[in-house]
N, C-alpha and C. Protein backbone atom coordinates (compact mmCIF):
# COMPACT_ATOMS: atom_id res chain seq x y z
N UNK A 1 26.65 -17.12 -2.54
CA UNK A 1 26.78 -17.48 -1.14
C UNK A 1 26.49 -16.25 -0.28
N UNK A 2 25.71 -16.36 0.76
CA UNK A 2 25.43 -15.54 1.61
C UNK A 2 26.94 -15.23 2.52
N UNK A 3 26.74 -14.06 3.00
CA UNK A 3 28.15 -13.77 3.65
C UNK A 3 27.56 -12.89 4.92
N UNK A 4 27.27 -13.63 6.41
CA UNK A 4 26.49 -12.88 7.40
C UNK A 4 27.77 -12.28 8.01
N UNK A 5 29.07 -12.47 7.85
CA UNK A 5 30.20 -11.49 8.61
C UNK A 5 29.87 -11.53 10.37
N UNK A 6 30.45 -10.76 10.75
CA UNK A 6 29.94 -10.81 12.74
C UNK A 6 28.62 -10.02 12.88
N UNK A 7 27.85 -9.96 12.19
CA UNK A 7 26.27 -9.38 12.50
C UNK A 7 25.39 -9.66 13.52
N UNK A 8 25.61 -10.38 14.18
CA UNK A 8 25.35 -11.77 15.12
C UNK A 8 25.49 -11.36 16.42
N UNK A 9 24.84 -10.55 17.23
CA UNK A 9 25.71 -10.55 18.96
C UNK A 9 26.14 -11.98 19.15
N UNK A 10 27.60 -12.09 20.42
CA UNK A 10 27.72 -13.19 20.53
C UNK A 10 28.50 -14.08 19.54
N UNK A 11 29.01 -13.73 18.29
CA UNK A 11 29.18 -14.80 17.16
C UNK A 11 30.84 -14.33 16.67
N UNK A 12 31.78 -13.20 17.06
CA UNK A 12 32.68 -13.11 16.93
C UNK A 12 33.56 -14.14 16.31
N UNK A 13 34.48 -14.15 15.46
CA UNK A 13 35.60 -15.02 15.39
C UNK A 13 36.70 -15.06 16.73
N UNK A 14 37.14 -16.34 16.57
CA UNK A 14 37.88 -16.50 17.78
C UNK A 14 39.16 -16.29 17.45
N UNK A 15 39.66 -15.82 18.22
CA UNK A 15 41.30 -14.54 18.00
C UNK A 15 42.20 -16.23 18.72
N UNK A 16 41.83 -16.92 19.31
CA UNK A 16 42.95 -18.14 19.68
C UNK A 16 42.02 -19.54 19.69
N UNK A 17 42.57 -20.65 20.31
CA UNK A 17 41.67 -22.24 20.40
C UNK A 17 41.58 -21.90 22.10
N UNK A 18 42.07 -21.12 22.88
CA UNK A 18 41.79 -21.26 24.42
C UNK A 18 40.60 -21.33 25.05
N UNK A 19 38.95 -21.20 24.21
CA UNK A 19 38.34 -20.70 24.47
C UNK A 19 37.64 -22.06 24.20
N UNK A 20 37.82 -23.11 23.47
CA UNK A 20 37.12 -23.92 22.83
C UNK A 20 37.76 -25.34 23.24
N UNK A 21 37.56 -26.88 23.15
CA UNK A 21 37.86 -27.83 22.93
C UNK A 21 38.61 -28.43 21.72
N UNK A 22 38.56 -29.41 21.15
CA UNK A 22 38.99 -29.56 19.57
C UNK A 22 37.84 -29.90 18.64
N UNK A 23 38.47 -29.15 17.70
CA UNK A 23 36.92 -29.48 16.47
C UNK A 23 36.58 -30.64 16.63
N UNK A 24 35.25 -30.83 16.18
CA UNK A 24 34.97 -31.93 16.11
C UNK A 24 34.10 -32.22 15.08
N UNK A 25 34.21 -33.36 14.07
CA UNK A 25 33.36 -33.72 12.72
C UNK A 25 32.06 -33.79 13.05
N UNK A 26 31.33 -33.06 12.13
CA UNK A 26 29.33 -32.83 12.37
C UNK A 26 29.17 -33.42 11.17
N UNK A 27 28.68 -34.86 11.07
CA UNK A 27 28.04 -35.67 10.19
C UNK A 27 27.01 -35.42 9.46
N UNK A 28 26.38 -33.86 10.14
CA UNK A 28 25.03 -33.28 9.72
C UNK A 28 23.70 -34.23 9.90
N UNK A 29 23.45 -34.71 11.14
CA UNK A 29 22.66 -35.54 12.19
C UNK A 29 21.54 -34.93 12.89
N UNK A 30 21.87 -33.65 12.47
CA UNK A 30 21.26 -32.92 13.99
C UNK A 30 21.88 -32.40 15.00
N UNK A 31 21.44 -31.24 15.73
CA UNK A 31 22.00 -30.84 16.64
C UNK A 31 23.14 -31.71 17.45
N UNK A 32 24.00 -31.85 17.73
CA UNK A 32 24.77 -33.30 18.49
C UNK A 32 25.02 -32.67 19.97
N UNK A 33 24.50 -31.59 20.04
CA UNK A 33 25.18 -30.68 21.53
C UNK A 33 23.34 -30.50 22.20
N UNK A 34 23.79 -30.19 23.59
CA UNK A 34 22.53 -29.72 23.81
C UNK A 34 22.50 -28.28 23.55
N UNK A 35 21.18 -27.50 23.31
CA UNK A 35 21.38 -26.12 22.43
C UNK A 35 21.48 -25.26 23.40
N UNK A 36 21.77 -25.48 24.55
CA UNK A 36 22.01 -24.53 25.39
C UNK A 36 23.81 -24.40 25.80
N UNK A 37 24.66 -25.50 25.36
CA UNK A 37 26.00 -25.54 24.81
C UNK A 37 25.85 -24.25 24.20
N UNK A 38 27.60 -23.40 24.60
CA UNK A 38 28.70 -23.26 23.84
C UNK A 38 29.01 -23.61 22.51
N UNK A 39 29.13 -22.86 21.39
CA UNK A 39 30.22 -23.94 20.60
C UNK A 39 30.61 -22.48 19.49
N UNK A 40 31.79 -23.09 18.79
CA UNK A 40 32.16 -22.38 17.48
C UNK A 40 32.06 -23.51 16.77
N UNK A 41 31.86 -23.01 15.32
CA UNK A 41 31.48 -23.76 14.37
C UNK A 41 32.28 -23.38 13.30
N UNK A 42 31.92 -24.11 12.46
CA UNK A 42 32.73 -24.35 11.08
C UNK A 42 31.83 -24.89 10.04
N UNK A 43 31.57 -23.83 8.65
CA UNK A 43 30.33 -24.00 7.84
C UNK A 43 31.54 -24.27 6.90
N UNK A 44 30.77 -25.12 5.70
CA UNK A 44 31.25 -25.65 4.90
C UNK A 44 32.00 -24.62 3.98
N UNK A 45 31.79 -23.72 3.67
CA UNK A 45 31.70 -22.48 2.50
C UNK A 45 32.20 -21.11 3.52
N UNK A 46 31.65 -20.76 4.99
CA UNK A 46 31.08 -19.50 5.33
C UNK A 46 32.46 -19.11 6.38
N UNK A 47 32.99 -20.24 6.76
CA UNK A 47 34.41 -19.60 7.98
C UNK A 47 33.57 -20.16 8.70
N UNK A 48 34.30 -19.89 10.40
CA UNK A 48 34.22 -19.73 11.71
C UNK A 48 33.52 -18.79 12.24
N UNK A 49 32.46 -19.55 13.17
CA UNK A 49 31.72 -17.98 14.04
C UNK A 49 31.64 -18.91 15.35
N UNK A 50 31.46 -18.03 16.03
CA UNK A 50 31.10 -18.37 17.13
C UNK A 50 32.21 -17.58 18.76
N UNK A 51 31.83 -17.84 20.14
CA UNK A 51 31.34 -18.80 20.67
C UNK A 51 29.54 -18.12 20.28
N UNK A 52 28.73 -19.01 20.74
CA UNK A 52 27.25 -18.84 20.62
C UNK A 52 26.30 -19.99 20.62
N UNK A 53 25.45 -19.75 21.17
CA UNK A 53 24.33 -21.00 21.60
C UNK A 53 23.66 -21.89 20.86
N UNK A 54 24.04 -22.96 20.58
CA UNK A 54 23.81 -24.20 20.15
C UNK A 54 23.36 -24.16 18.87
N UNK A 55 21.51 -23.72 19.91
CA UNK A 55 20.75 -23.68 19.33
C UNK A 55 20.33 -22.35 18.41
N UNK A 56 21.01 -21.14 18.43
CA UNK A 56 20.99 -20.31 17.37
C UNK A 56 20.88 -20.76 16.32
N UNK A 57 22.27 -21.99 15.98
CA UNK A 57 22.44 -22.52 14.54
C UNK A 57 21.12 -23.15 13.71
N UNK A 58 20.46 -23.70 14.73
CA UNK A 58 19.21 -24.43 14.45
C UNK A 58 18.14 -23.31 13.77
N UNK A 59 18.43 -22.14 14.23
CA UNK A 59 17.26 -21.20 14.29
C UNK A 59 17.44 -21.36 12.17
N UNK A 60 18.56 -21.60 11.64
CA UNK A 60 18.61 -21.43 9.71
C UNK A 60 17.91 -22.39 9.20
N UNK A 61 16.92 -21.78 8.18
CA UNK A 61 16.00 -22.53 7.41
C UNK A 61 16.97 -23.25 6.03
N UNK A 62 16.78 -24.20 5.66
CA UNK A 62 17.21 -25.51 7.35
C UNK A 62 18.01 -25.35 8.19
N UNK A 63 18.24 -25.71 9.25
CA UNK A 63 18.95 -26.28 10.33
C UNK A 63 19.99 -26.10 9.77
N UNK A 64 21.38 -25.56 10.11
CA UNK A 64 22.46 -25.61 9.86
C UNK A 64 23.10 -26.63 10.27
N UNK A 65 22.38 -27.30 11.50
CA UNK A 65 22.97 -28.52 11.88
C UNK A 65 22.95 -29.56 10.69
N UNK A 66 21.42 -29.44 10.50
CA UNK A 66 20.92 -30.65 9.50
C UNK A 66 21.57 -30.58 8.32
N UNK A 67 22.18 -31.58 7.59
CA UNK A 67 22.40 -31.70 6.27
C UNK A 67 21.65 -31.99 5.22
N UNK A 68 20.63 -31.13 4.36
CA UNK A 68 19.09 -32.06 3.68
C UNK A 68 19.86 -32.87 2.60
N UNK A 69 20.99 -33.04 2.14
CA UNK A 69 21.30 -33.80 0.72
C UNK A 69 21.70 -32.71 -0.06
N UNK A 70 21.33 -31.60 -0.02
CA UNK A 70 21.66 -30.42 -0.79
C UNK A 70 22.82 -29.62 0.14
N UNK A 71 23.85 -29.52 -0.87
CA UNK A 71 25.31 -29.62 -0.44
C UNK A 71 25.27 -27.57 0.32
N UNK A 72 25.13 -27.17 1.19
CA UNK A 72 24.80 -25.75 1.68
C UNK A 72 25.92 -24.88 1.96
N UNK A 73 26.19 -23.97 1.87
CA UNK A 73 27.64 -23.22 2.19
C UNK A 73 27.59 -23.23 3.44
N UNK A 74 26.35 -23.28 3.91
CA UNK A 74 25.80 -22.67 5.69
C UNK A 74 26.37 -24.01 6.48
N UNK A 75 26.36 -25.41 5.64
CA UNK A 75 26.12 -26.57 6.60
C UNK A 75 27.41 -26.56 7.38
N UNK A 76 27.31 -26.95 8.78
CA UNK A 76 28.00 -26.75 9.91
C UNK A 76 28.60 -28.02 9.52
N UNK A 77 30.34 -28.08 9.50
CA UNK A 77 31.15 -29.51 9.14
C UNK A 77 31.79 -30.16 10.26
N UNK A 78 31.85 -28.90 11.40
CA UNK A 78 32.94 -28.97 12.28
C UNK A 78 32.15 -28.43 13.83
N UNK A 79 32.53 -28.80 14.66
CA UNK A 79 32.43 -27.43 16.10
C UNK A 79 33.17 -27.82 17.37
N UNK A 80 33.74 -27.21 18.06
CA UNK A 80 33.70 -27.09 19.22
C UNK A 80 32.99 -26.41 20.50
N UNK A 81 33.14 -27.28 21.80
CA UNK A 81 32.31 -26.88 22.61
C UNK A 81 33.50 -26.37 23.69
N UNK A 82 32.70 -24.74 23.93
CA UNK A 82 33.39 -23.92 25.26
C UNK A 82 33.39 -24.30 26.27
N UNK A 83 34.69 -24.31 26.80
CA UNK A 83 35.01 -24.87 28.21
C UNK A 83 34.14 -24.83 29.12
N UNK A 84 33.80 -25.18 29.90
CA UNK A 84 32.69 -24.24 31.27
C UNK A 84 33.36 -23.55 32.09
């Protein structure tokens, strides 16, 4: 398993929930936010990162959003979206 740690500008772990909404289940569908959203996430295998832009997540070959059938440490299970 890959282990990217906070390498990430932007991708910190979140020290409380004040910052975020409530998780919410990612069916692995696709992006479900627009990628210019807020969100922390939750990878199957990898922890919590975030807050950070949507569409970063998208930027992982595959899609971290996407689920291909092949079970990924990376795949995003969970997220919340930052307050405005």
């Amino acid at each position: 398993m890959t282990h990217w740690g906070n390498s990430f500008p932007g991708n910190e772990l979140p020290t409380d929930n004040t910052e975020g909404g409530e998780w919410i289940e990612h069916d692995g569908k696709g992006m479900p936010v627009d990628g210019d959203a807020k969100v922390f996430v939750r990878f199957r295998e990898a922890g919590e990162r975030g807050p950070s832009l949507a569409r970063f997540w998208g930027r992982c070959k595959p899609s971290c959003w996407s689920h291909t059938g092949v079970e990924s440490g990376l795949d995003i299970i969970a997220y919340r979206v930052v307050k405005p």
